[in-house]
C-alpha atoms as a PDB file:
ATOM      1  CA  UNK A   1      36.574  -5.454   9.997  1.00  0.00           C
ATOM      2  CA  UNK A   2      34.725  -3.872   7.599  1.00  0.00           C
ATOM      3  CA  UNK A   3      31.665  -2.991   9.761  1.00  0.00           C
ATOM      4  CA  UNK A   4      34.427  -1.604  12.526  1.00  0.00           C
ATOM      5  CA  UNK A   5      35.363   0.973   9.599  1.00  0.00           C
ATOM      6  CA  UNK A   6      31.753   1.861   7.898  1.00  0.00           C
ATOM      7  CA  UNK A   7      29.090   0.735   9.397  1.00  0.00           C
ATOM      8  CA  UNK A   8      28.004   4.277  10.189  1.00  0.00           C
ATOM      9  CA  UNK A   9      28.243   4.899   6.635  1.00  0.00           C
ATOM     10  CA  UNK A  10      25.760   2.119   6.041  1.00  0.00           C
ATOM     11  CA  UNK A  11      23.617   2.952   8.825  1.00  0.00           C
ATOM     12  CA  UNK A  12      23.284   6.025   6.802  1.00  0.00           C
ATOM     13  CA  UNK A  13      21.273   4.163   3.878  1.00  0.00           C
ATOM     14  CA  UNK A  14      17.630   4.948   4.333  1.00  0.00           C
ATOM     15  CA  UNK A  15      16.316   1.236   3.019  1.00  0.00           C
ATOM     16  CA  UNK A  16      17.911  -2.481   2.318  1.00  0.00           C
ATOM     17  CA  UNK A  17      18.838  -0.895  -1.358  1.00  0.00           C
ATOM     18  CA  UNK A  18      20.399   2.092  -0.215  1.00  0.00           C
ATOM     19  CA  UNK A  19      22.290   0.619   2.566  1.00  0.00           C
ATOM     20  CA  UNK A  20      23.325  -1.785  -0.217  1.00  0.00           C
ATOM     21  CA  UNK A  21      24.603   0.955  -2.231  1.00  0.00           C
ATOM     22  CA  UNK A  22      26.444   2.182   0.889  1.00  0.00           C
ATOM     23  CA  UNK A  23      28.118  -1.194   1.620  1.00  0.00           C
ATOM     24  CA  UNK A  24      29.053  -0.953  -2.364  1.00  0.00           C
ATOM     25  CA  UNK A  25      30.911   1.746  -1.528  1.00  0.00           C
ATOM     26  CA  UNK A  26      32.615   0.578   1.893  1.00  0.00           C
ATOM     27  CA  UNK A  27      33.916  -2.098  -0.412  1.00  0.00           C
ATOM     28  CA  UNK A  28      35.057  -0.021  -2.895  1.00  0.00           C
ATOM     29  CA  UNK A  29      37.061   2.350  -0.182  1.00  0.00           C
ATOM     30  CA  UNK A  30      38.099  -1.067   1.383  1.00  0.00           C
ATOM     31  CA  UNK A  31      40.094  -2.302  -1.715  1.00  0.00           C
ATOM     32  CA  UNK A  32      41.371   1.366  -2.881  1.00  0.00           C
ATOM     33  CA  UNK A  33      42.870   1.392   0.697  1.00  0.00           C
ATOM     34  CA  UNK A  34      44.955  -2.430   0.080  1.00  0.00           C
ATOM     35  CA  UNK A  35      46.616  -0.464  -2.546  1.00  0.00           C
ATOM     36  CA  UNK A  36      49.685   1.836  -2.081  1.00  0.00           C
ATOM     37  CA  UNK A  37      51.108   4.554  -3.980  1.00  0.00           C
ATOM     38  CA  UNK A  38      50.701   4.984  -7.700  1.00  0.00           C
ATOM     39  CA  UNK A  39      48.120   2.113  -7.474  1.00  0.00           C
ATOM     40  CA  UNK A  40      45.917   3.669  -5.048  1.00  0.00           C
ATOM     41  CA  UNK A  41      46.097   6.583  -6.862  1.00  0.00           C
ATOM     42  CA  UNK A  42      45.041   5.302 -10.167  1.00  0.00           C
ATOM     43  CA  UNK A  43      42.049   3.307  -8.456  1.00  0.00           C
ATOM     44  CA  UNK A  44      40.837   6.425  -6.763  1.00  0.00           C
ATOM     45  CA  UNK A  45      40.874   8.169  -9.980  1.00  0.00           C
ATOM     46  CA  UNK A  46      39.325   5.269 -11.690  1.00  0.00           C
ATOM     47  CA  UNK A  47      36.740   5.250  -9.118  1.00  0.00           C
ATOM     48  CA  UNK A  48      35.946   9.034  -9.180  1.00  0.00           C
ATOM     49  CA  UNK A  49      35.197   8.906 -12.765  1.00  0.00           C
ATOM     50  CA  UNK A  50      33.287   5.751 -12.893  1.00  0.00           C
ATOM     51  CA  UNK A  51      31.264   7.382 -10.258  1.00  0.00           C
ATOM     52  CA  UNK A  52      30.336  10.227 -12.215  1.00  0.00           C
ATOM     53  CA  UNK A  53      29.507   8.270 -15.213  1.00  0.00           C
ATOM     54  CA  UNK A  54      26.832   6.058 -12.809  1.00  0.00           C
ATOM     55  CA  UNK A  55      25.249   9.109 -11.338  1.00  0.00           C
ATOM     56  CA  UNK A  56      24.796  11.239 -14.137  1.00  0.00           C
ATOM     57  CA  UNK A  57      21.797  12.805 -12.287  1.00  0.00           C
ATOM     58  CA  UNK A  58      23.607  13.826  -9.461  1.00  0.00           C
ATOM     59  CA  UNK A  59      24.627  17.384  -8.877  1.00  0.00           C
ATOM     60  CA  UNK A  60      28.327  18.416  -8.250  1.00  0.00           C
ATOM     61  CA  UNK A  61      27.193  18.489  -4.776  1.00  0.00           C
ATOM     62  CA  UNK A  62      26.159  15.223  -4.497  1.00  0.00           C
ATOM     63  CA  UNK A  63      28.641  13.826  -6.094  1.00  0.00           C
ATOM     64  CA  UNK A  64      31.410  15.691  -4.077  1.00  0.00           C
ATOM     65  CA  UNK A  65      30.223  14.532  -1.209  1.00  0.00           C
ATOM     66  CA  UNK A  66      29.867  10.971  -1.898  1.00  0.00           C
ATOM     67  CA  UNK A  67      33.717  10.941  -2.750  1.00  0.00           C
ATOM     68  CA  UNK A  68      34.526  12.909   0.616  1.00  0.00           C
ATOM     69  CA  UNK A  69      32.706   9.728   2.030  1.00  0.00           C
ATOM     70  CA  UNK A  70      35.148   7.231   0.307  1.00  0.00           C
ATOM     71  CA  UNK A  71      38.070   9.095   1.385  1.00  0.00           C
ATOM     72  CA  UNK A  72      37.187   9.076   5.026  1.00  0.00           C
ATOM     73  CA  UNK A  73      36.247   5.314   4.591  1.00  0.00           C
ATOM     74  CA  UNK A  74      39.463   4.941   3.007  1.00  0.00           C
ATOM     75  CA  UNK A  75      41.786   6.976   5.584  1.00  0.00           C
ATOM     76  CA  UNK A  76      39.416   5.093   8.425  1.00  0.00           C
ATOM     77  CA  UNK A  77      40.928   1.756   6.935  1.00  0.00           C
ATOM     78  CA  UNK A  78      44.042   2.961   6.878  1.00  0.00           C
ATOM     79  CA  UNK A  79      44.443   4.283  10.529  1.00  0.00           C
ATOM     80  CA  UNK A  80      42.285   0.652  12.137  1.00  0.00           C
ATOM     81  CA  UNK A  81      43.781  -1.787   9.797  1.00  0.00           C
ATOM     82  CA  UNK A  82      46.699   0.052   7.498  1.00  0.00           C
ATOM     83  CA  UNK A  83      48.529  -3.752   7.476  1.00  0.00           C
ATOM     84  CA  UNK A  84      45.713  -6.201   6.514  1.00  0.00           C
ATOM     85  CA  UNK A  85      45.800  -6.350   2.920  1.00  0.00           C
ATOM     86  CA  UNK A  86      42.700  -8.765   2.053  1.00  0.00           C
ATOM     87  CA  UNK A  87      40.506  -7.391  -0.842  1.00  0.00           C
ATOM     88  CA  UNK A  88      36.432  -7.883  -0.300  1.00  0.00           C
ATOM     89  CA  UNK A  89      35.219  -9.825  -3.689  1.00  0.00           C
ATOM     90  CA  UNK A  90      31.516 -10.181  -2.439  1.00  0.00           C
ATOM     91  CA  UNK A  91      29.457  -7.996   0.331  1.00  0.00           C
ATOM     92  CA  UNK A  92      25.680  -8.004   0.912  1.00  0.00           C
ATOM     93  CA  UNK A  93      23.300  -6.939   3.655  1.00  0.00           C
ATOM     94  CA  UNK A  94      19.970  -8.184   4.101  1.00  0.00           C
ATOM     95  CA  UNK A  95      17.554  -7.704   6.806  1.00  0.00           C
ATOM     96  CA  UNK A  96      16.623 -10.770   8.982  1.00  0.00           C
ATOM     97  CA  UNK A  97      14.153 -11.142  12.193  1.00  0.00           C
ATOM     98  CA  UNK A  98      14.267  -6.627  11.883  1.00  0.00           C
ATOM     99  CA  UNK A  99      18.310  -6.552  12.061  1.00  0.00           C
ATOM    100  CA  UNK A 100      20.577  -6.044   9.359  1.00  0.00           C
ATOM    101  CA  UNK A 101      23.260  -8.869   8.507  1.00  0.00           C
ATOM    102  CA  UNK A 102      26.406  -8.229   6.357  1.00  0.00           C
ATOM    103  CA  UNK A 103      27.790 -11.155   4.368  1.00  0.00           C
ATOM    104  CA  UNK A 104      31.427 -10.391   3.117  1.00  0.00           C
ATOM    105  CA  UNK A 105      33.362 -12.558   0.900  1.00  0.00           C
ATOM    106  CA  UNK A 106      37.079 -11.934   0.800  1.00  0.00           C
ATOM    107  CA  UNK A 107      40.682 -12.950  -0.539  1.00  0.00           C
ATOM    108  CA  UNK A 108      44.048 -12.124   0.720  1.00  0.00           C
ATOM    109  CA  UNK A 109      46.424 -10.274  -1.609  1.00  0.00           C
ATOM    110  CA  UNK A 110      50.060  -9.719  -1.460  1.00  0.00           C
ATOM    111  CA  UNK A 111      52.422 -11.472   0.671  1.00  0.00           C
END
């Protein structure tokens, strides 16, 4: 499911560490999206300044745009799979036989 939402956003990473760094994030849009109201709030703000404090070299720029990326990852989650509610705890790629794999670990929350 989580490929269905971002793997253009991963596709997007120009090596195995940056597409790493982009899965990171699909994660990271993946669990603020299991959240609703004040909590999703909280974790987007949460996010937004841990995000900053990681990438202190980044411009404004940069950084605006990487957040405009987890909001469309997030809203993408929401409009595919707004009722599945199972939090990714693990995710790697790695590149086998010159194709990318993605190994997600998860865990159902809620209900």
């Amino acid at each position: 499911m989580v490929l269905d939402v971002a793997s253009e956003y991963i596709a997007m990473g120009e090596d195995i560490e940056d597409k790493q760094q982009h899965l990171n994030g699909a994660v990271s849009a993946w669990n603020i999206a299991c959240l609703r109201g004040k909590d999703r709030e909280a974790a987007i703000k949460k996010y937004r300044k841990q995000y900053r404090q990681m990438n202190p070299s980044h411009t404004k720029r940069d950084i605006n745009e990487a957040l405009e990326n987890i909001q469309l990852l997030i809203d993408r989650k929401d409009k595919f799979y707004s009722d599945v509610s199972i939090q990714i705890t693990h995710a790697t790629i790695e590149t086998i036989n010159n194709k990318d794999h993605v190994t997600v670990a998860s865990a159902k929350i809620g209900k």
